[in-house]
Protein backbone atom coordinates (compact mmCIF):
# COMPACT_ATOMS: atom_id res chain seq x y z
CA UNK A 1 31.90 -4.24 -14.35
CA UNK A 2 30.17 -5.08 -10.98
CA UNK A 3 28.41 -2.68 -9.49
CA UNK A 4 27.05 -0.83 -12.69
CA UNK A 5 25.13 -0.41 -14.96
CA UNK A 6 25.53 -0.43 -18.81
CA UNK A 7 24.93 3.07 -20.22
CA UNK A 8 24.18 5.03 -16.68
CA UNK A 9 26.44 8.10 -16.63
CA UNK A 10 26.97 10.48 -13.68
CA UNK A 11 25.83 13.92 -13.25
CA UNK A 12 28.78 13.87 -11.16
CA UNK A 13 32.02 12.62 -12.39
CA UNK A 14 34.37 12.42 -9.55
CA UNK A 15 37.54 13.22 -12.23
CA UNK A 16 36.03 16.72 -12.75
CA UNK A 17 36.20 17.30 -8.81
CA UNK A 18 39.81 16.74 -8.81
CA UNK A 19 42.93 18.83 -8.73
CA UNK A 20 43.88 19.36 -12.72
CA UNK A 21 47.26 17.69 -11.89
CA UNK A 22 45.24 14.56 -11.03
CA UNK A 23 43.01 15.29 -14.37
CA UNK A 24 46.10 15.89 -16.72
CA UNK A 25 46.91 12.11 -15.08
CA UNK A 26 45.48 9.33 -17.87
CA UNK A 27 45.46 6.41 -14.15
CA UNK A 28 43.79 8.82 -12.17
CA UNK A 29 41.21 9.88 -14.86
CA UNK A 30 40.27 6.13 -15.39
CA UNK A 31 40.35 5.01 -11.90
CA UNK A 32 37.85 7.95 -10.91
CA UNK A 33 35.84 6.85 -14.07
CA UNK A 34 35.65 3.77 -12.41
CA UNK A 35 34.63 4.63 -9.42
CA UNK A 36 31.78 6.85 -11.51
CA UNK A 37 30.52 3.78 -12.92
CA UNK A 38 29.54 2.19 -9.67
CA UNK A 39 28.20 5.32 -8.17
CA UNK A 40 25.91 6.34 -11.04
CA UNK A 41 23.04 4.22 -9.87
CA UNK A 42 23.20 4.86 -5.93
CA UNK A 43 23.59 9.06 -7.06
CA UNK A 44 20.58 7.76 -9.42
CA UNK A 45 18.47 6.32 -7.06
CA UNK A 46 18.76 9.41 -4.58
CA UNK A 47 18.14 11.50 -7.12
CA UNK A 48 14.98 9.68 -7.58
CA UNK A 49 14.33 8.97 -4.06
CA UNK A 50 10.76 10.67 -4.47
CA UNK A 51 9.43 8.58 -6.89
CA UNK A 52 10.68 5.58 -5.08
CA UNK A 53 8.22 6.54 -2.08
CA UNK A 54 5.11 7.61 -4.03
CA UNK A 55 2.97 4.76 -4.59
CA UNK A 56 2.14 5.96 -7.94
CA UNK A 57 5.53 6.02 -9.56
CA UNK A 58 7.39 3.25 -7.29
CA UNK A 59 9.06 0.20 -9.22
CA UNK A 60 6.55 -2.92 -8.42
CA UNK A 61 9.19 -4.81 -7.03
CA UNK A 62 9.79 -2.18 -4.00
CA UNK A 63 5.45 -1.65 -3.72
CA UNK A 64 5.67 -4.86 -0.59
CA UNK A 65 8.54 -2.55 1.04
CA UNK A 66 6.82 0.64 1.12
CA UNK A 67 3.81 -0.65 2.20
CA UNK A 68 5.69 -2.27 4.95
CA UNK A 69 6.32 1.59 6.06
CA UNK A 70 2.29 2.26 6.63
CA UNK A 71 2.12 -1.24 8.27
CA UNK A 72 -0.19 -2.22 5.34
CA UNK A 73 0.06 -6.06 4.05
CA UNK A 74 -0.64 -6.16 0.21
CA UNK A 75 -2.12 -9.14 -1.61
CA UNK A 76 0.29 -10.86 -4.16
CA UNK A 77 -2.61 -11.74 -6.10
CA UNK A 78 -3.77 -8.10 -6.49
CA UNK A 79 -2.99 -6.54 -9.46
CA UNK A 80 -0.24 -3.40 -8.96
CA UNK A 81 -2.84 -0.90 -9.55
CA UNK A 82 -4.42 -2.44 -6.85
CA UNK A 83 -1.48 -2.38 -4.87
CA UNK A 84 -0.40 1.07 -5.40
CA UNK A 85 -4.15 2.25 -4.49
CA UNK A 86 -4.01 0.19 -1.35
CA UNK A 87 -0.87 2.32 -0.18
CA UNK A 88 -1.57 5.51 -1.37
CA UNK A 89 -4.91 4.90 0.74
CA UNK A 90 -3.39 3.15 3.83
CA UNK A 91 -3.91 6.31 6.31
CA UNK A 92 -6.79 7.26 5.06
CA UNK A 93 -7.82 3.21 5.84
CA UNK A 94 -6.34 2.82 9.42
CA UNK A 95 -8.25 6.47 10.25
CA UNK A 96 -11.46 4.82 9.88
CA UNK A 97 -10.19 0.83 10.96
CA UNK A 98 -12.71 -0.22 13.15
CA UNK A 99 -15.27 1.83 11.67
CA UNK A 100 -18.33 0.66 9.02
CA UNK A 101 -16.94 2.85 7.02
CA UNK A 102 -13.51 1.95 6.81
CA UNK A 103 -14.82 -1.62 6.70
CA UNK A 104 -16.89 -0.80 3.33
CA UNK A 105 -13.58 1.45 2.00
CA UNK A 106 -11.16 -1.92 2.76
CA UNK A 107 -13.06 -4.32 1.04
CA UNK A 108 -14.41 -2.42 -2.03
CA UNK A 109 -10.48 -1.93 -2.50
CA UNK A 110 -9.66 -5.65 -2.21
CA UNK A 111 -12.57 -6.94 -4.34
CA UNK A 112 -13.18 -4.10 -6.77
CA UNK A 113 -17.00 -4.26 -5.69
CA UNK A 114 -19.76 -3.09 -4.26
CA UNK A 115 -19.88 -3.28 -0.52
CA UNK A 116 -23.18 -2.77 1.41
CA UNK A 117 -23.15 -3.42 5.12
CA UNK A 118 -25.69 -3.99 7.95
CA UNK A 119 -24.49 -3.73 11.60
CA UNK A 120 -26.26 -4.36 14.71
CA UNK A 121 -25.16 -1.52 16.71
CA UNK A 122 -26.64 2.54 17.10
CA UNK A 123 -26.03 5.32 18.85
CA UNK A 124 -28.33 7.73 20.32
CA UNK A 125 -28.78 10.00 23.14
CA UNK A 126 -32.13 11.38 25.49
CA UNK A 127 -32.75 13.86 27.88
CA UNK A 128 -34.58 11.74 29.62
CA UNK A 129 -32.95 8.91 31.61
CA UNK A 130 -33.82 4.94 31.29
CA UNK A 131 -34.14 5.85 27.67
CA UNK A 132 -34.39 2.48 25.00
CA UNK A 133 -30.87 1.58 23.86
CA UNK A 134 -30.29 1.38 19.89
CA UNK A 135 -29.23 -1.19 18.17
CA UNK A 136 -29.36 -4.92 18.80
CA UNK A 137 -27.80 -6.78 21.53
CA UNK A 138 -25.63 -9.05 19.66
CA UNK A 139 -22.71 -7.19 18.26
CA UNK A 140 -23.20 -8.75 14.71
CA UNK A 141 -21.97 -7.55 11.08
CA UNK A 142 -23.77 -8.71 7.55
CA UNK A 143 -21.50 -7.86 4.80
CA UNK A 144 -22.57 -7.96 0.71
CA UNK A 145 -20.28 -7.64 -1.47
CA UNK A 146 -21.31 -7.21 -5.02
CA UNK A 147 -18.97 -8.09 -7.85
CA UNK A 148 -18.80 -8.62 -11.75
CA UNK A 149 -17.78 -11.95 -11.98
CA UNK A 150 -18.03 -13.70 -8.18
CA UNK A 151 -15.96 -16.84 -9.46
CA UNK A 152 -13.05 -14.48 -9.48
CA UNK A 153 -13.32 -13.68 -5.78
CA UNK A 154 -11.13 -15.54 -3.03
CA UNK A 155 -14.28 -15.84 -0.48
CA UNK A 156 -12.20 -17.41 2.04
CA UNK A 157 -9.44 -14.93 1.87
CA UNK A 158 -11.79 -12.43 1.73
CA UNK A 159 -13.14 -13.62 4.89
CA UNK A 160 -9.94 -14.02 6.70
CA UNK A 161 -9.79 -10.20 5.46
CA UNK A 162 -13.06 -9.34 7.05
CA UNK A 163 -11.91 -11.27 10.47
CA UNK A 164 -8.94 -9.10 10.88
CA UNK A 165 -10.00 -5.69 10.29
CA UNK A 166 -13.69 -6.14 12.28
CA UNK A 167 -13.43 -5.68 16.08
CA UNK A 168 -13.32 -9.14 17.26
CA UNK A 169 -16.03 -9.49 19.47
CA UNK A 170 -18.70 -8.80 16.86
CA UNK A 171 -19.95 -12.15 14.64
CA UNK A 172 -20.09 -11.73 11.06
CA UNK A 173 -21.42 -12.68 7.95
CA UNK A 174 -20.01 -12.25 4.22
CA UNK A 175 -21.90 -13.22 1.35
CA UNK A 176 -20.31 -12.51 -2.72
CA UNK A 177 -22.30 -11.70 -5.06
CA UNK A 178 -22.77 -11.16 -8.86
CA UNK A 179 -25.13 -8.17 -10.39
């Protein structure tokens, strides 16, 4: 039958709902049964609507749509752990976007590394005024990445990566790296 699926029964059969002059009825009993066999996986999958939005426990096939609710693009090349990491993680991430921080945290989750990075820029603060301002005047980012086996690394995807989550006005620079 359309609609079903083989061996999925309903916690709810709609035949057991009805009047028992519609039960003691053999059409009405199998037409309802019908009916329960195309329902059993929609009452299934709200009954299981949790696990469908937990990262942890979502099928893989429905991982690209619920990242799409964080506003988080996942790598089809990345394994589903990977994945599922990325989106449990994805507020956590865009709380420290922008930051060196949340730069190391992105891109020790896409490569599975070791992320050290140097930046340009300070901060600072005197009592007295005219004070020297920290940091270099270039706005300029080295990034290190350290992984097992570099040859398995994307560098220019990883780099299109680094463009898009750095502020664009500051230069950078990504090297990979094995141990």
């Amino acid at each position: 039958m359309r609609g079903s699926v083989a061996g999925l029964g309903t916690p709810y059969p709609i035949g057991g709902l009805m009047p028992a002059v519609y039960q003691e009825d053999e059409f009405t009993m199998r037409w309802t049964g019908g009916l329960d066999d195309v329902l059993a996986p929609v009452i299934s999958a709200l009954d299981c609507l949790g696990a469908y939005v937990d990262p942890l426990l979502a099928p893989a096939d429905f991982l690209p749509w619920l990242a799409g609710w964080f506003g988080t693009v996942l790598d089809e090349n990345w394994p589903p752990g990977r994945q599922r990491e990325a989106i449990a993680r994805s507020v956590e991430l865009y709380r420290q976007r922008g930051t060196v921080a949340g730069l190391r945290a992105l891109l020790e989750l896409a490569t599975g590394g070791e992320v050290e990075i140097v930046d340009s820029g300070g901060t600072s603060w005197s009592p007295l005024p005219g004070t020297e301002l920290p940091g270099e005047d270039a706005p300029r980012v080295a990034v290190r990445v350290t992984v097992s086996d570099p040859a398995q690394v994307d560098v220019a995807a990883l780099d299109e990566l680094l463009t898009t989550v750095k502020p664009a006005h500051v230069i950078h620079k990504l090297e990979v790296t094995g141990p």
